[in-house]
C-alpha atoms as a PDB file:
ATOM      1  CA  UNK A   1      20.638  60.731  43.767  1.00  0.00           C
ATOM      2  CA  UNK A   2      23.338  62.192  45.221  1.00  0.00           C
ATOM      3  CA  UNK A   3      26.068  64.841  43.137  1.00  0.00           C
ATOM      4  CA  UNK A   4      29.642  64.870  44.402  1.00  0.00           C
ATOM      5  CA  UNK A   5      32.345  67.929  43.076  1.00  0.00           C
ATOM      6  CA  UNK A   6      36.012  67.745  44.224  1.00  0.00           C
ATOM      7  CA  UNK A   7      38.096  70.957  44.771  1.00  0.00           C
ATOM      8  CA  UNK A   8      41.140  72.051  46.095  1.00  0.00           C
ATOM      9  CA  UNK A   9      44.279  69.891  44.460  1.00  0.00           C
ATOM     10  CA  UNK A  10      47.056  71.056  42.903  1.00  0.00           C
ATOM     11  CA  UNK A  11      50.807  70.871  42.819  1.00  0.00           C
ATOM     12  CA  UNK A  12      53.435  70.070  46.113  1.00  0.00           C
ATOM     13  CA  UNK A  13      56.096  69.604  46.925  1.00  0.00           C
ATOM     14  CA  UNK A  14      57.282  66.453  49.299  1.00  0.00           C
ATOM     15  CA  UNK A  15      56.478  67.415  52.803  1.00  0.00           C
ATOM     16  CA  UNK A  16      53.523  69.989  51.968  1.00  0.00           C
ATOM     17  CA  UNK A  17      50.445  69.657  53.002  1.00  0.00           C
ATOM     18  CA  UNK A  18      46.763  70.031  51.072  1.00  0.00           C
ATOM     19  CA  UNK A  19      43.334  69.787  51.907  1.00  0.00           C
ATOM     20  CA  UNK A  20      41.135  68.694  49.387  1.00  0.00           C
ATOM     21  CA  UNK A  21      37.177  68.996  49.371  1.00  0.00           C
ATOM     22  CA  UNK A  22      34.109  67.393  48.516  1.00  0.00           C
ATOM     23  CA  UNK A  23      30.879  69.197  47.887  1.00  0.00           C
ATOM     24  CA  UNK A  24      27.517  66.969  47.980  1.00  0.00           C
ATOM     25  CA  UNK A  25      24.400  67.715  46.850  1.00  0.00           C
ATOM     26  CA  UNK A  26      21.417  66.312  45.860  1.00  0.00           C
ATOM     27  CA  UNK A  27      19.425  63.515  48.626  1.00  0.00           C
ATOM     28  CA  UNK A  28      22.050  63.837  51.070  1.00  0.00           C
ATOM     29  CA  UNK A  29      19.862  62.677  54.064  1.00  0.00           C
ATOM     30  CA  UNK A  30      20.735  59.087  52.440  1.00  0.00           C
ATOM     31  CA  UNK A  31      24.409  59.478  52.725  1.00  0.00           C
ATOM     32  CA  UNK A  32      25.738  56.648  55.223  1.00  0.00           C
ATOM     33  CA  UNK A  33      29.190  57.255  54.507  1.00  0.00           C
ATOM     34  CA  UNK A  34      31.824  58.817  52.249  1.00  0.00           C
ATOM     35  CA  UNK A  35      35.097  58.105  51.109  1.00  0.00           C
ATOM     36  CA  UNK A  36      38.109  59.147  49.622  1.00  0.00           C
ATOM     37  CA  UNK A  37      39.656  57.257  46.700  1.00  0.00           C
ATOM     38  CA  UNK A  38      42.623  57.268  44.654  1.00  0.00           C
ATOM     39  CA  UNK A  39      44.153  56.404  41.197  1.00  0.00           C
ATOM     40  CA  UNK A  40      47.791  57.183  39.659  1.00  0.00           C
ATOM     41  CA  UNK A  41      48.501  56.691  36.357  1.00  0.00           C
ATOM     42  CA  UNK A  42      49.178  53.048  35.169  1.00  0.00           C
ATOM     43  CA  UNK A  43      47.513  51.455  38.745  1.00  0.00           C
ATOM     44  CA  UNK A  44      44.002  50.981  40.036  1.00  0.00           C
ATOM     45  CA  UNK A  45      41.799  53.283  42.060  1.00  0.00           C
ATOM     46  CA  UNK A  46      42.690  52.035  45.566  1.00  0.00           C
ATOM     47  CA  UNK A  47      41.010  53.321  48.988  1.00  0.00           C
ATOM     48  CA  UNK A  48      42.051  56.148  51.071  1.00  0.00           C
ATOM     49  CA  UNK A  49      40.043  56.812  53.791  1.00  0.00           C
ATOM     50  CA  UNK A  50      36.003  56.934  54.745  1.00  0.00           C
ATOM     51  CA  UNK A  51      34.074  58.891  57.533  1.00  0.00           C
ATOM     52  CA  UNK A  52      30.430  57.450  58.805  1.00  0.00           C
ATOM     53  CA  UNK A  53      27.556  60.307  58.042  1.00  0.00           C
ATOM     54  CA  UNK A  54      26.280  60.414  61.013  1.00  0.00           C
ATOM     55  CA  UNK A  55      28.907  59.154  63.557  1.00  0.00           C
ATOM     56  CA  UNK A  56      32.056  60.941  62.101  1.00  0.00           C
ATOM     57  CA  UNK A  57      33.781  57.341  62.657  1.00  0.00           C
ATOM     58  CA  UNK A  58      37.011  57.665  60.449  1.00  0.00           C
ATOM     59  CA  UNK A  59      39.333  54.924  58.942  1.00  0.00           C
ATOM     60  CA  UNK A  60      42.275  54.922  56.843  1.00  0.00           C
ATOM     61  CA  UNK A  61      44.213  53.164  54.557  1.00  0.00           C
ATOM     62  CA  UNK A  62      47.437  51.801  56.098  1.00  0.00           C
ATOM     63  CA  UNK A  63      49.720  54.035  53.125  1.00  0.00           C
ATOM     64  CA  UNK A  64      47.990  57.189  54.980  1.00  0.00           C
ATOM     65  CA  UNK A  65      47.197  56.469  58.486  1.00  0.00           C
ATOM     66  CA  UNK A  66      49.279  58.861  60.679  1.00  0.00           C
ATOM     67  CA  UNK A  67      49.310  61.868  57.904  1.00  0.00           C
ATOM     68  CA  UNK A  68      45.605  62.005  56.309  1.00  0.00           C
ATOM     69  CA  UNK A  69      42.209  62.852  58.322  1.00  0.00           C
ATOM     70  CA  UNK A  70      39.026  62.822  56.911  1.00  0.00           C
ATOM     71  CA  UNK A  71      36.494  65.225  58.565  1.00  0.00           C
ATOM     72  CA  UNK A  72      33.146  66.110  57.500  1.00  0.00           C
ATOM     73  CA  UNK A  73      30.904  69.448  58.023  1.00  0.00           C
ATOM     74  CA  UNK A  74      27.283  67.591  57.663  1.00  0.00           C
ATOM     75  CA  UNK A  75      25.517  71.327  57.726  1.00  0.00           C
ATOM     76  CA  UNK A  76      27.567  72.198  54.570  1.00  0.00           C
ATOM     77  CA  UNK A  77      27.628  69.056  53.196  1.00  0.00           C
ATOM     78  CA  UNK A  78      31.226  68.796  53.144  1.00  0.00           C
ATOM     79  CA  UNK A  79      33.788  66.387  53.309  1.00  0.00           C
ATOM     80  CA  UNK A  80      37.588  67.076  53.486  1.00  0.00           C
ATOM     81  CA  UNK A  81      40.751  65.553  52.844  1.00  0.00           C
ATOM     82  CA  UNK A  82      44.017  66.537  55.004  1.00  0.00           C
ATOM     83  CA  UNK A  83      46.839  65.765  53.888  1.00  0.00           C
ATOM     84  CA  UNK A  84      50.262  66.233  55.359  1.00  0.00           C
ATOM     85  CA  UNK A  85      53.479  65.330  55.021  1.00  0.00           C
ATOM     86  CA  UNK A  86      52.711  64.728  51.041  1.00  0.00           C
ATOM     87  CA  UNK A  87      54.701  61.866  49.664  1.00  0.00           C
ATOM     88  CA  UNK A  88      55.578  61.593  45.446  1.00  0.00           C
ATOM     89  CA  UNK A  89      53.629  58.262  45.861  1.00  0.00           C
ATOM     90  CA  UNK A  90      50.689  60.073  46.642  1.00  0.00           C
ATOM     91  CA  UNK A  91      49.992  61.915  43.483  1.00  0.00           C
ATOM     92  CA  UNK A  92      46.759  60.822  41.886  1.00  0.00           C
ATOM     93  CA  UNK A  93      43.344  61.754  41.008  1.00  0.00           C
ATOM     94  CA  UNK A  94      41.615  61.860  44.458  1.00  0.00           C
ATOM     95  CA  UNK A  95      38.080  61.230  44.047  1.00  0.00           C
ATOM     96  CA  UNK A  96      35.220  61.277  46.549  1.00  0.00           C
ATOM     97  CA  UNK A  97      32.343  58.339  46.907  1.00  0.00           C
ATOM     98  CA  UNK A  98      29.408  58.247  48.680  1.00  0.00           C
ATOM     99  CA  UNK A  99      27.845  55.384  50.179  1.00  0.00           C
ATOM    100  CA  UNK A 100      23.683  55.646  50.613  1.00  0.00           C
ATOM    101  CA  UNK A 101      21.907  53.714  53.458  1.00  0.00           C
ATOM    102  CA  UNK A 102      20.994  50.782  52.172  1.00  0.00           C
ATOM    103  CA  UNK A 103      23.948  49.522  50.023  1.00  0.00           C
ATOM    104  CA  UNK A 104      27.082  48.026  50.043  1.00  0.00           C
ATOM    105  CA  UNK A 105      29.124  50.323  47.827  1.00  0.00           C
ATOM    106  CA  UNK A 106      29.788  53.302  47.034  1.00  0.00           C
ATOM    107  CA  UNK A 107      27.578  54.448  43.992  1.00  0.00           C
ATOM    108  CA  UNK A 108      28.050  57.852  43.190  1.00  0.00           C
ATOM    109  CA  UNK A 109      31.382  59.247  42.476  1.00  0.00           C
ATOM    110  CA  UNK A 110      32.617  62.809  41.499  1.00  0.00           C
ATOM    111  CA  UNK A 111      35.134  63.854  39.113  1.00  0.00           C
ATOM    112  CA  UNK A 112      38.143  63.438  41.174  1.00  0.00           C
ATOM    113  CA  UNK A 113      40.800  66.568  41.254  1.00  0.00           C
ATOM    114  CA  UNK A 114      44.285  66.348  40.731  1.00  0.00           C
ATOM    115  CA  UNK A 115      46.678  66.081  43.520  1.00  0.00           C
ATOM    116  CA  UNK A 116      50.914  65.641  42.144  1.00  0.00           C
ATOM    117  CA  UNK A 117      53.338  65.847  44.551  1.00  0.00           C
ATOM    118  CA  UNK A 118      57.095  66.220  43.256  1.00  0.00           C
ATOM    119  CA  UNK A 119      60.221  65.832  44.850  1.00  0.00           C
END
């Protein structure tokens, strides 16, 4: 199993920037790839951006792509969140998901960490 804890959000204004942070634990060696989800109040969790384990291969939504990057430390077990150039439509509850070798979604989650952005 793998454990996932979020860190770092808080309150922005338009414009700022934040990083936020993933800590994993647990069978890590299984990790093929993590991503970065979303959910504001009233909509559904919608995809941010992933990074491959091994590879550091990044992608990105098309809401974030110019003003996120998703970078991993695999030695710390890390995964971060850049965000610049915050927009009010990008406060939500940013979770983290891991996807282990061998399956097609992402199965373990963490608690997500609140990220509101006002104008």
């Amino acid at each position: 199993q793998v454990q996932l804890v979020e860190s770092g959000g808080g309150l922005v204004q338009a414009g700022d920037s934040l990083r936020v942070s993933c800590a994993a634990s647990g069978r890590t060696s299984n990790i093929n790839a993590m991503g970065w989800f979303r959910q504001a109040p009233g909509k559904e969790r919608e995809f941010v951006a992933l990074i491959t384990w091994s590879g550091g291969r990044p992608d990105y939504a098309d809401s974030v792509k110019g003003r996120f990057s998703i970078s991993r430390d695999n030695a710390k077990n890390m995964v971060y969140l850049q965000m610049n150039r915050l927009k009010p439509e990008d406060t939500a509850v940013y979770y983290c998901a891991a996807q282990l070798t061998s399956e097609r979604r992402y199965g373990y989650w963490g608690q997500g960490t609140q990220v509101t952005v006002s104008s």
